[in-house]
Protein backbone atom coordinates (compact mmCIF):
# COMPACT_ATOMS: atom_id res chain seq x y z
CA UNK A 1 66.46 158.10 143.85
CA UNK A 2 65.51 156.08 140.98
CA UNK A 3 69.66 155.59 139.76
CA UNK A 4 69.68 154.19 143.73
CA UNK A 5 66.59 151.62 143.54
CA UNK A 6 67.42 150.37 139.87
CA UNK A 7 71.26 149.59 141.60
CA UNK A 8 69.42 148.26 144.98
CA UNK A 9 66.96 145.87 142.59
CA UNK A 10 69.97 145.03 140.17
CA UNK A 11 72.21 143.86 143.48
CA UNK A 12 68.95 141.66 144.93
CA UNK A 13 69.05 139.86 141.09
CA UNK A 14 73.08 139.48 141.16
CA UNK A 15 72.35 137.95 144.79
CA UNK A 16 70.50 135.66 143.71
CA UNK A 17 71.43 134.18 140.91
CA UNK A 18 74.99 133.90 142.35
CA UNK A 19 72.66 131.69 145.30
CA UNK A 20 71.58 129.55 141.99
CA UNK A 21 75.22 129.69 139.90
CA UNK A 22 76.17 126.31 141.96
CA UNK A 23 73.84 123.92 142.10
CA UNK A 24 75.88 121.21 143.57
CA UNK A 25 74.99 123.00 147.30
CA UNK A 26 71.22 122.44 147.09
CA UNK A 27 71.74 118.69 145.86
CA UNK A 28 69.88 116.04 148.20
CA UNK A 29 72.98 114.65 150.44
CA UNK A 30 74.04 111.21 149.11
CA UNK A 31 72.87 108.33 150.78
CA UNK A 32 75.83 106.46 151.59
CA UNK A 33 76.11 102.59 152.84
CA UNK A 34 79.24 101.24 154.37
CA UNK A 35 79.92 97.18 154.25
CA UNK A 36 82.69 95.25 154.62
CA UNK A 37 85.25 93.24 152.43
CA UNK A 38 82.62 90.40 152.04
CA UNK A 39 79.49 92.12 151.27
CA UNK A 40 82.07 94.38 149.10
CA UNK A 41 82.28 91.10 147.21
CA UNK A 42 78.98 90.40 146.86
CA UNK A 43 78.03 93.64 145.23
CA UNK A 44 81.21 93.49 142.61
CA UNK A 45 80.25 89.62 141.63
CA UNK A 46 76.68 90.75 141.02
CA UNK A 47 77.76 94.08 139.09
CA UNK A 48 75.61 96.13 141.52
CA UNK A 49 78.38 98.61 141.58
CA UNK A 50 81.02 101.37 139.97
CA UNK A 51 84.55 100.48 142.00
CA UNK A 52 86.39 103.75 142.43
CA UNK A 53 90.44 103.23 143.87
CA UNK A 54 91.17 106.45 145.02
CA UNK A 55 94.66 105.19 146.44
CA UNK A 56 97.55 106.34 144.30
CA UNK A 57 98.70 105.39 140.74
CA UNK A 58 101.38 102.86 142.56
CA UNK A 59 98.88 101.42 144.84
CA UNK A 60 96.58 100.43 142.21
CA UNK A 61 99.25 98.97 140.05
CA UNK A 62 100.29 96.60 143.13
CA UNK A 63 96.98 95.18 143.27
CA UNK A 64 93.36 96.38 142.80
CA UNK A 65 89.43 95.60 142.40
CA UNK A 66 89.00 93.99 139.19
CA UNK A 67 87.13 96.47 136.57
CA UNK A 68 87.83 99.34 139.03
CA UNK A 69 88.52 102.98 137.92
CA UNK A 70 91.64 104.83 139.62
CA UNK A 71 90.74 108.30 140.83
CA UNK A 72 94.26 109.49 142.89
CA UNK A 73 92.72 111.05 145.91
CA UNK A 74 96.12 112.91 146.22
CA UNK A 75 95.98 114.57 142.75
CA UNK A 76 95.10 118.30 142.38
CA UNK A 77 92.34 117.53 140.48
CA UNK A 78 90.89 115.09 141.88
CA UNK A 79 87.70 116.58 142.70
CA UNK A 80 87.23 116.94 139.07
CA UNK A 81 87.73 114.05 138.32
CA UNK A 82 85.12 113.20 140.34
CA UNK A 83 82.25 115.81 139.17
CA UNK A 84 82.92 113.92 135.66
CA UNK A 85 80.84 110.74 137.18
CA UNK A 86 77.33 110.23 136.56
CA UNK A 87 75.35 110.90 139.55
CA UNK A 88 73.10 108.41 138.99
CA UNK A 89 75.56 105.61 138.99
CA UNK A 90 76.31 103.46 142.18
CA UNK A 91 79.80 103.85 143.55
CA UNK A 92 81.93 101.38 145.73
CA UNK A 93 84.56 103.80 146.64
CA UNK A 94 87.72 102.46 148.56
CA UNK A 95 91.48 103.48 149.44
CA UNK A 96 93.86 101.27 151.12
CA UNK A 97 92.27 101.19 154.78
CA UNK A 98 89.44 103.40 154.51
CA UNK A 99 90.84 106.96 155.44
CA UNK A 100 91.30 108.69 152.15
CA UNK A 101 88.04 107.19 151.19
CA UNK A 102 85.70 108.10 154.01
CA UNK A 103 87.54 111.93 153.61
CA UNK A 104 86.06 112.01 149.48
CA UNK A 105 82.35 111.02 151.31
CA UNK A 106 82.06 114.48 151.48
CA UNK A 107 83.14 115.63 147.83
CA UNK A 108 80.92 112.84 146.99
CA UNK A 109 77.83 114.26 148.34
CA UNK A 110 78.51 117.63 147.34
CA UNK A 111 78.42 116.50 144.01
CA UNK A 112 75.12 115.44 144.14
CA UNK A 113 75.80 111.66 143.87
CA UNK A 114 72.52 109.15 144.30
CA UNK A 115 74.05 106.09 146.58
CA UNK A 116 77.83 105.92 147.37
CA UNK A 117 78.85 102.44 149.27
CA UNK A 118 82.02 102.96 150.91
CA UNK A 119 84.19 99.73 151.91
CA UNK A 120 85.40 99.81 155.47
CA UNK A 121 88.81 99.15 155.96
CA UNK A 122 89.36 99.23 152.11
CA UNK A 123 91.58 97.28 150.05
CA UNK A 124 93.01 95.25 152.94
CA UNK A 125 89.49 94.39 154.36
CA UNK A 126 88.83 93.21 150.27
CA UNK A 127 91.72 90.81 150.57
CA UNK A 128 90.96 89.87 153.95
CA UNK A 129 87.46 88.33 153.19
CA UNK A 130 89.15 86.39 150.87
CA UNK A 131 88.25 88.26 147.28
CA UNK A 132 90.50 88.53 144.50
CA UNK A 133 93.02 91.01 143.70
CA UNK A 134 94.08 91.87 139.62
CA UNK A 135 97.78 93.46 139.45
CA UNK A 136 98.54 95.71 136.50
């Protein structure tokens, strides 16, 4: 009896500490803000903001938010890439059009990050308010 509570109270301590092993699950949700291509643009020319290009390699090269950091959202390790960010940091995070982007909001948040802005309609909504792009 005592070989079976010693296992029972060595189990309960495994279970929980394996509840505490990833604390990236308990992290507050991040608060994210979406704007557009002009208020993107606003935020950049004040420096309020980390730009993350999460398009491809290729993408990037034919045009991209000067200053901004290429994460390939396409790349197996992307999500590390990712966990490598400080937390603390503000993110604008875009892709071309804003599908691959608003798909990392959740790897984002379960991450732990503070404030994530995501541009709507990405890249293309960038251009189309009028703001620069820098080619490689």
């Amino acid at each position: 009896m005592k070989i079976f509570a010693a296992l029972l109270a060595g189990l309960l301590i495994i279970g929980l500490n394996i509840g505490r092993a990833d604390d990236t699950t308990n992290a507050a949700p991040a608060k994210v803000t979406h704007v557009d291509g002009k208020e993107a643009g606003k935020l950049v020319a004040k420096g309020d903001v980390t730009v993350i290009d999460i398009r491809t390699p290729s993408e990037f090269a034919g045009g991209h938010i000067a200053g901004a950091t290429n994460i390939n959202f396409r790349a197996n390790n992307f999500s590390e890439q990712i966990e490598k960010l400080d937390r603390d940091k503000t993110y604008l995070v875009h892709c071309a059009v804003g599908g691959r982007s608003t798909s990392s909001l959740p790897k984002f948040e379960k991450f732990g990050f503070k404030h994530i802005i995501h541009l709507d309609g990405g890249i293309k909504a960038w251009e189309a308010a009028g703001n620069p792009v820098e080619k490689k």
